[in-house]
Protein backbone atom coordinates (compact mmCIF):
# COMPACT_ATOMS: atom_id res chain seq x y z
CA UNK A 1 0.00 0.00 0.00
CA UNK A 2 3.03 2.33 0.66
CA UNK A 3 4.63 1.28 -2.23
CA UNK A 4 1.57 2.33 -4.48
CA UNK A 5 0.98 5.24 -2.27
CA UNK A 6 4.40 6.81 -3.10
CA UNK A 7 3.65 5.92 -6.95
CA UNK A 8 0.71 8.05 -6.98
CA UNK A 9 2.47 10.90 -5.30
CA UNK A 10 5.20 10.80 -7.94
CA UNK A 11 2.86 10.48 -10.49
CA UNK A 12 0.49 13.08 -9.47
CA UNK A 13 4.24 15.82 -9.38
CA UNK A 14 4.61 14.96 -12.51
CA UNK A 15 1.15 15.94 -13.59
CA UNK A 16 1.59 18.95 -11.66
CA UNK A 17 4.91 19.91 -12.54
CA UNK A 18 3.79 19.19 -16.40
CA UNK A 19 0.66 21.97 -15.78
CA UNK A 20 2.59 24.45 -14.27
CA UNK A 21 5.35 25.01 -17.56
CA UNK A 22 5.70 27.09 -20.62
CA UNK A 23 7.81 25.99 -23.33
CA UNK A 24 8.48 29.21 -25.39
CA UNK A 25 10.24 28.72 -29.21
CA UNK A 26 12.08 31.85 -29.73
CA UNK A 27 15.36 33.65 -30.76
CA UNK A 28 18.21 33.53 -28.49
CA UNK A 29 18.80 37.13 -26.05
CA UNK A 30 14.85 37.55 -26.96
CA UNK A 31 13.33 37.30 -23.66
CA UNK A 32 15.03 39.35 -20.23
CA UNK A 33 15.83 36.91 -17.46
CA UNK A 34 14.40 39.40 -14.61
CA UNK A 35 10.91 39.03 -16.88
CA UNK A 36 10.63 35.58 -17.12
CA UNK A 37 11.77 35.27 -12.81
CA UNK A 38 8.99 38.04 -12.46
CA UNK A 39 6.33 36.25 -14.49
CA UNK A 40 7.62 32.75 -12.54
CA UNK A 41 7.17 34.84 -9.26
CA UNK A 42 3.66 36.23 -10.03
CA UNK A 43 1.97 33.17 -11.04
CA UNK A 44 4.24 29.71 -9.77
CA UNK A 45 4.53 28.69 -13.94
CA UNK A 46 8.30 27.63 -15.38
CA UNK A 47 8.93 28.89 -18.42
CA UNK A 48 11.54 27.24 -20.64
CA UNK A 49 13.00 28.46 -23.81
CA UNK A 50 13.75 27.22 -26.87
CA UNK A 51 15.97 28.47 -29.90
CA UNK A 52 16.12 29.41 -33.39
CA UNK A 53 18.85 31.05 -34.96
CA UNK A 54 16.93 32.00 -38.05
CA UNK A 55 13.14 32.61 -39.29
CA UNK A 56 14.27 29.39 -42.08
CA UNK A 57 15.51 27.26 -39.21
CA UNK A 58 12.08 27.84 -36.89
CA UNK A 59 9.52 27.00 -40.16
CA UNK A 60 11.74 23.81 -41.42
CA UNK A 61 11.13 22.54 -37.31
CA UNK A 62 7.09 23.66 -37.36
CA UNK A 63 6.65 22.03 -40.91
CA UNK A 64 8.28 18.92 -40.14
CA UNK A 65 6.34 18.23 -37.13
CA UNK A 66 7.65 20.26 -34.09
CA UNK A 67 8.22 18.32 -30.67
CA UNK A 68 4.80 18.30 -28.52
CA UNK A 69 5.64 20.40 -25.94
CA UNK A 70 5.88 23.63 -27.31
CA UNK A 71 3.60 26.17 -26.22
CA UNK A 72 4.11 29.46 -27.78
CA UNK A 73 6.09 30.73 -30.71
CA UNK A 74 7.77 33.96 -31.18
CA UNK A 75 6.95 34.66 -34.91
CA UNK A 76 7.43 37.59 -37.80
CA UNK A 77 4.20 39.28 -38.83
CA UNK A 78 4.82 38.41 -42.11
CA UNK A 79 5.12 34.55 -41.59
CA UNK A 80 1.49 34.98 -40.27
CA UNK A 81 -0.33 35.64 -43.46
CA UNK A 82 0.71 32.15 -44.71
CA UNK A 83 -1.80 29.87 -45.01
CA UNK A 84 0.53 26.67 -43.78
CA UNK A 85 1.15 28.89 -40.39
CA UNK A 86 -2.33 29.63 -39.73
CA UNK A 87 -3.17 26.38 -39.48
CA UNK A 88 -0.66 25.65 -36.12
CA UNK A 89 -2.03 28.44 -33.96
CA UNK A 90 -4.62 29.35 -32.14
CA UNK A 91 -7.20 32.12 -33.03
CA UNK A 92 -7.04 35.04 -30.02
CA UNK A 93 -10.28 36.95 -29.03
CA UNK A 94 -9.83 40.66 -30.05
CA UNK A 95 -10.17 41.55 -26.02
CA UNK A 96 -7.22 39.39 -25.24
CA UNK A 97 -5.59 41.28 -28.50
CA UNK A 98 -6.28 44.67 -27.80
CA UNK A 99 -6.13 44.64 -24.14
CA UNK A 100 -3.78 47.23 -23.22
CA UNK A 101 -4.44 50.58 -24.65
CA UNK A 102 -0.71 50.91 -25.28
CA UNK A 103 -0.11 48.91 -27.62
CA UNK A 104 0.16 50.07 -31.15
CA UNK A 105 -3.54 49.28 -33.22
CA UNK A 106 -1.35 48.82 -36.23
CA UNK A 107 1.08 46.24 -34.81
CA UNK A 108 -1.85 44.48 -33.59
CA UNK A 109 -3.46 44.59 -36.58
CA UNK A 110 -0.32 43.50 -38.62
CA UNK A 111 -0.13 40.21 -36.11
CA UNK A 112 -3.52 39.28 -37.58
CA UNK A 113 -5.92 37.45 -35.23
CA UNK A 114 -3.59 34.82 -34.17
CA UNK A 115 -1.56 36.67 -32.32
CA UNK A 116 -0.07 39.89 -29.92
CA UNK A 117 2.47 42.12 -31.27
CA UNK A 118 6.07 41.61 -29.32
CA UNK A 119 9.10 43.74 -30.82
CA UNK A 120 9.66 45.63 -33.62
CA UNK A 121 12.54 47.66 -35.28
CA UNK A 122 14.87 48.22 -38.32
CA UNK A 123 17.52 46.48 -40.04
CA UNK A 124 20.50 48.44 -40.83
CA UNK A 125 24.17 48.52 -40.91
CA UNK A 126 26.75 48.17 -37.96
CA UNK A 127 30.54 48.61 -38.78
CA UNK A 128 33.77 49.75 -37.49
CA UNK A 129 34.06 52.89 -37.85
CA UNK A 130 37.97 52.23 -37.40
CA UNK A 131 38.11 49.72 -40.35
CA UNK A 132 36.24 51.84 -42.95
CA UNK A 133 37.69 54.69 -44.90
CA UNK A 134 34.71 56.50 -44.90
CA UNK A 135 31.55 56.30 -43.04
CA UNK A 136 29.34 53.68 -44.42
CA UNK A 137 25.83 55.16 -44.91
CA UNK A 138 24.09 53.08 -47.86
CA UNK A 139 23.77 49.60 -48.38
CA UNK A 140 25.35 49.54 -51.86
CA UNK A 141 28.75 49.98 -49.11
CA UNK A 142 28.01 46.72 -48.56
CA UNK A 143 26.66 45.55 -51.64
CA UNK A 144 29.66 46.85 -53.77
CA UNK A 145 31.60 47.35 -50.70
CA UNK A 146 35.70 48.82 -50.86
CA UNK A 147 38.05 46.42 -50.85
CA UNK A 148 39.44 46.74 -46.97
CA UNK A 149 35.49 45.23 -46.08
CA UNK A 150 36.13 42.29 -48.43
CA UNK A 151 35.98 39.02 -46.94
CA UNK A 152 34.60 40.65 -44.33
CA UNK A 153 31.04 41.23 -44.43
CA UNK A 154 27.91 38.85 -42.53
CA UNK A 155 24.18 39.26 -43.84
CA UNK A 156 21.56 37.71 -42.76
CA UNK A 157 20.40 34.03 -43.26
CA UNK A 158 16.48 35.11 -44.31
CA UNK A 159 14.53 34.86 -47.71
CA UNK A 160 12.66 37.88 -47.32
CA UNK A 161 14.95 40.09 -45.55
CA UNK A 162 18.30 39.38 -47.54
CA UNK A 163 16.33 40.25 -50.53
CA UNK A 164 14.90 43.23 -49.64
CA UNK A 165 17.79 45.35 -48.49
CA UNK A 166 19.08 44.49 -52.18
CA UNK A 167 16.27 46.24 -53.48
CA UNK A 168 16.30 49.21 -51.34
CA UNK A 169 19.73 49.68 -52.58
CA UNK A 170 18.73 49.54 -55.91
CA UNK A 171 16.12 51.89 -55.19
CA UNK A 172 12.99 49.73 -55.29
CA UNK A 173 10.55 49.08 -52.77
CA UNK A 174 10.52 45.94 -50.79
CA UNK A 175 7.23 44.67 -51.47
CA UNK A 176 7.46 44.52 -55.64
CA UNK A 177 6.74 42.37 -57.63
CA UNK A 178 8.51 42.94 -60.86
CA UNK A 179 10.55 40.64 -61.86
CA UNK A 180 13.02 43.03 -63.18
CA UNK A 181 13.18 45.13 -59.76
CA UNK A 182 13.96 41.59 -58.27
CA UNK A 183 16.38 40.86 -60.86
CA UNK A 184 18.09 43.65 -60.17
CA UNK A 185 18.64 43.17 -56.64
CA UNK A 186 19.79 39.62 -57.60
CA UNK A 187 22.57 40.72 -59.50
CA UNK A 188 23.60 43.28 -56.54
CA UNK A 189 23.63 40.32 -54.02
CA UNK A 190 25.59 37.88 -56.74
CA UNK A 191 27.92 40.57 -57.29
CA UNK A 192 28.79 40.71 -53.34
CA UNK A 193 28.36 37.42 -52.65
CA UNK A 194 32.48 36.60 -52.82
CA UNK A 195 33.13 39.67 -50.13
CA UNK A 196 30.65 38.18 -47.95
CA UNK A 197 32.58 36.04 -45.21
CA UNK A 198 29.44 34.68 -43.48
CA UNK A 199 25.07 34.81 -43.98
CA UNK A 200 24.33 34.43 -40.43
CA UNK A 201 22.79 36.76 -37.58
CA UNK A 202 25.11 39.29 -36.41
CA UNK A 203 24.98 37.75 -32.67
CA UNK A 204 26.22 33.78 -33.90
CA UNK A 205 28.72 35.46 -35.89
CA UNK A 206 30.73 37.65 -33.07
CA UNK A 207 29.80 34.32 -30.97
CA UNK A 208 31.96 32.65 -33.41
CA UNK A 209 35.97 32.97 -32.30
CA UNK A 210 37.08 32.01 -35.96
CA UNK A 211 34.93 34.58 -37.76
CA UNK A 212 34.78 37.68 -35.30
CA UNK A 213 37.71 39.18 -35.27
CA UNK A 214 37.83 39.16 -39.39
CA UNK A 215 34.13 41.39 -39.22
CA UNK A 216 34.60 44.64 -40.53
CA UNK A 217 30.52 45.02 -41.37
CA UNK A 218 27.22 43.76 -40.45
CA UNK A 219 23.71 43.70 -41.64
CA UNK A 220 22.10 43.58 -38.30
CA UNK A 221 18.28 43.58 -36.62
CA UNK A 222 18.52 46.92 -34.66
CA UNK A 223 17.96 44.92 -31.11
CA UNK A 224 20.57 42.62 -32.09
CA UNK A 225 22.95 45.51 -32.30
CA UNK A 226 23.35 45.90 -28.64
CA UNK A 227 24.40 42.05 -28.54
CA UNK A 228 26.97 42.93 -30.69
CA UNK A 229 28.83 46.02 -28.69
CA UNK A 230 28.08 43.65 -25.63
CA UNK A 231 29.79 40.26 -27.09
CA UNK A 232 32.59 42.24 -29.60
CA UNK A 233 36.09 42.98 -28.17
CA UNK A 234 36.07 46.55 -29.51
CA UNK A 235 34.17 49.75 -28.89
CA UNK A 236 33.80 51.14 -32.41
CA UNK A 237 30.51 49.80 -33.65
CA UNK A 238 28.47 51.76 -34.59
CA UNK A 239 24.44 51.45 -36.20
CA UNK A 240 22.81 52.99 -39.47
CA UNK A 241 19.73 52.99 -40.87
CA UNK A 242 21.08 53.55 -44.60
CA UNK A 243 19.48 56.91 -46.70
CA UNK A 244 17.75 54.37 -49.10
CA UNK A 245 16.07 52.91 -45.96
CA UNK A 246 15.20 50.01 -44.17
CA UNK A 247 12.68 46.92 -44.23
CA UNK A 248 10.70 47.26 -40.91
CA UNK A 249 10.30 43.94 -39.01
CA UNK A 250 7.82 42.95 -36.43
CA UNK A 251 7.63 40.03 -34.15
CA UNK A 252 4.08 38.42 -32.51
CA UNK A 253 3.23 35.87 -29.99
CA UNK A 254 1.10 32.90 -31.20
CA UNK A 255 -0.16 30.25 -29.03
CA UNK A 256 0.06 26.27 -30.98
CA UNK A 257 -3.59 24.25 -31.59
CA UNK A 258 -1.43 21.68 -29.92
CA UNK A 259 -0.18 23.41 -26.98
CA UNK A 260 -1.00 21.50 -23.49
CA UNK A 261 -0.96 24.53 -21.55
CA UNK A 262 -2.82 26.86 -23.45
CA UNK A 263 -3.87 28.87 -19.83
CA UNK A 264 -0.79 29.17 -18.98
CA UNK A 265 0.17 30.57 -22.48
CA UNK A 266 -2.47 33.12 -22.70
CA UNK A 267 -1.65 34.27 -18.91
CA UNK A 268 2.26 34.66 -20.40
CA UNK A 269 0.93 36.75 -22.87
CA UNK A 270 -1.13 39.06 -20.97
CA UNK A 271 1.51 39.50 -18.37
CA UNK A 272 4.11 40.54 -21.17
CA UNK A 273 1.92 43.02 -22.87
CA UNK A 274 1.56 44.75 -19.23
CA UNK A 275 3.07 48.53 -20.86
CA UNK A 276 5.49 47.88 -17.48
CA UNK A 277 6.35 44.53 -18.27
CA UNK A 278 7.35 45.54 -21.70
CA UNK A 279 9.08 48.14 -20.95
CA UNK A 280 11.62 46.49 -18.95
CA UNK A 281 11.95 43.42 -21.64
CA UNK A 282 12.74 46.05 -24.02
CA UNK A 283 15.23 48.07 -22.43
CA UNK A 284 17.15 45.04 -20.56
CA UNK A 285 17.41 43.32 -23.70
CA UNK A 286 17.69 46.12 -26.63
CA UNK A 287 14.43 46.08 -28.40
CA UNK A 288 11.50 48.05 -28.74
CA UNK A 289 8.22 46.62 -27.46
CA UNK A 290 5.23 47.34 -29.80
CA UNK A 291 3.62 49.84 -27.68
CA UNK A 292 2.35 53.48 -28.67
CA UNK A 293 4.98 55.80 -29.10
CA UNK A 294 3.30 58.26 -26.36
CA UNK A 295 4.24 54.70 -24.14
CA UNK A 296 7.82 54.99 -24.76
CA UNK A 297 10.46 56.79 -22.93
CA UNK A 298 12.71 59.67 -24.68
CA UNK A 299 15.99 56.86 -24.09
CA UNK A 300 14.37 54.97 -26.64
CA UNK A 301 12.88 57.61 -28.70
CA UNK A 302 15.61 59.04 -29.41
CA UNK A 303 17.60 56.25 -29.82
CA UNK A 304 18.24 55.83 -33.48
CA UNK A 305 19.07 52.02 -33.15
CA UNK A 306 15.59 51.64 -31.28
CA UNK A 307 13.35 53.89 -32.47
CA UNK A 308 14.38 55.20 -36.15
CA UNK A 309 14.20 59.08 -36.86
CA UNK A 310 11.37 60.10 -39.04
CA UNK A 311 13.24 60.51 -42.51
CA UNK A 312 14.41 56.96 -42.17
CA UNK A 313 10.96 55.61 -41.02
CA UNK A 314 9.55 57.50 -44.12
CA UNK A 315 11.75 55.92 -46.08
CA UNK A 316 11.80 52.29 -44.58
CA UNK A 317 8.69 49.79 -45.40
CA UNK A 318 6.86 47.25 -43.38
CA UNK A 319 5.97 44.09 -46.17
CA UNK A 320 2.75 43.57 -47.43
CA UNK A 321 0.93 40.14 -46.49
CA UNK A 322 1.39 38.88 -50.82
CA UNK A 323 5.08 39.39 -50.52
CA UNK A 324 4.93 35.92 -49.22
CA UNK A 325 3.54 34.40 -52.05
CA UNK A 326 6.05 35.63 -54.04
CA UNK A 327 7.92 32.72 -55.07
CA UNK A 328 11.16 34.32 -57.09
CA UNK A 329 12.36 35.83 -53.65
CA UNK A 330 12.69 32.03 -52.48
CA UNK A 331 14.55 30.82 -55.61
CA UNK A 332 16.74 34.34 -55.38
CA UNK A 333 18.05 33.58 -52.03
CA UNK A 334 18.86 30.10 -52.35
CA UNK A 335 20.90 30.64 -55.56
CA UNK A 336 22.50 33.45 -53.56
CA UNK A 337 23.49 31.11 -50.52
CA UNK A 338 23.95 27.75 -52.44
């Protein structure tokens, strides 16, 4: 009887222990420590992490059948308007959307109804400044760079985004469709491809002893940015939004149909999207959390790595929902990478 007794008791801390997690799928340096202790704190549930190092990476794992106990998934806005990705998640009730009246109507309405707006920033340019000749300001510095940043370049591992900054250099927007715009900003990326040293996020490459101290340039996610001053040995970085602009990128949180803890997930949420709570993800880690600008403090105002100044926001672009569908982009940045 003791014997089965003490089974039962195990059995029923496992069951427990099981109901009181999170399993989060998310970038790496994406989610302050103090928040996650905080939300542990306030409500008794663990939450665990897990990572991607690249949008690519996280949709080959979800499409290939993604291990049962994730929960919620960190997730661009754009990646939302695909049909295959609606299917995994959860619709959320516009109250639970739109609870907080700081949060930004057109993030929310960007993360579509399956999910809460997170981060959001630019991508731009970090070099240093000690390596250059002259001050880099446009991407065709990197695109058709000088010869002291050959060999020494790292852009980013992502169909849409590696595209894109080729056709803002070229002077196109990043939502087209014309094959000839796109063809255009192929060429630009062929023609760079032998100075590029690695196509990897920023971060993994300064993590990397064998490639960091050979970095001279950087496409970078603005947040990502302060990873890199944090991680490099040297103090010269330093962040641009080029003239021709930026592609604007915004993160959500979606809940999974198959998610076990699906309380617990929409409690995570809530807490997160506290204006407070944000806050204080955003600033500890580098990002800017998608909350009304009247919401935000002037240290990340007038930031220019968090919070672009208005003649680069008017010339940077957020991606329409079809530029998903667009197939060439795919078969552009696999040649590119192959």
């Amino acid at each position: 009887m003791i014997r089965w007794f003490s089974a039962l008791l195990l059995l029923w801390a496992g069951v427990a222990q099981a109901q009181d997690e999170l399993v989060i799928y998310t970038w790496e340096h994406y989610l302050a420590p103090e928040v996650k202790s905080r939300f542990e704190q306030e409500t008794g549930i663990h939450v665990k992490e897990v990572n991607y190092d690249s949008d690519e990476a996280r949709n080959r794992l979800l499409s290939g059948g993604y291990p049962p106990e994730f929960d919620i998934v960190f997730i661009d806005s754009l990646s939302l308007h695909d049909p295959v990705w609606q299917e995994l998640f959860i619709p959320i009730p516009e109250s639970a959307r739109v609870r907080s009246d700081a949060i930004e109507p057109m993030f929310s309405s960007r993360c579509t109804n399956l999910a809460v707006p997170y981060m959001w920033g630019s991508i731009g340019i970090a070099y240093r400044s000690s390596l250059v000749t002259r001050p880099i300001t446009q991407w065709k510095q990197i695109l058709q760079p000088e010869a002291v940043l050959s060999g020494r370049i790292v852009m980013v591992d992502d169909t849409y985004d590696l595209v894109s900054v080729a056709l803002k250099a070229a002077g196109f927007s990043i939502n087209t469709h014309s094959r000839d715009e796109l063809m255009a900003a192929y060429q630009l990326l062929r023609q760079q491809q032998p100075h590029v040293a690695e196509y990897q996020l920023s971060f993994a490459a300064i993590a990397n002893s064998e490639v960091r101290e050979k970095i001279a340039a950087m496409m970078v996610y603005s947040g990502d940015f302060n990873i890199v001053r944090q991680e490099s040995e040297h103090n010269d970085w330093v962040y641009v939004v080029p003239e021709e602009g930026s592609p604007l990128w915004l993160d959500c949180m979606t809940i999974l149909k198959s998610s076990r803890h699906q309380n617990n997930a929409r409690r995570f949420i809530s807490f997160i999207s506290r204006p407070e709570i944000a806050l204080l993800n955003g600033k500890t880690m580098g990002f800017t959390p998608a909350l009304k600008a009247d919401f935000l403090p002037d240290s990340i105002r007038s930031n220019p790595v968090s919070y672009p100044p208005p003649e680069q926001l008017r010339r940077s672009e957020f991606y329409n929902p079809d530029v998903s569908s667009n197939e060439l982009r795919t078969t552009i940045y696999f040649s590119v990478l192959k």
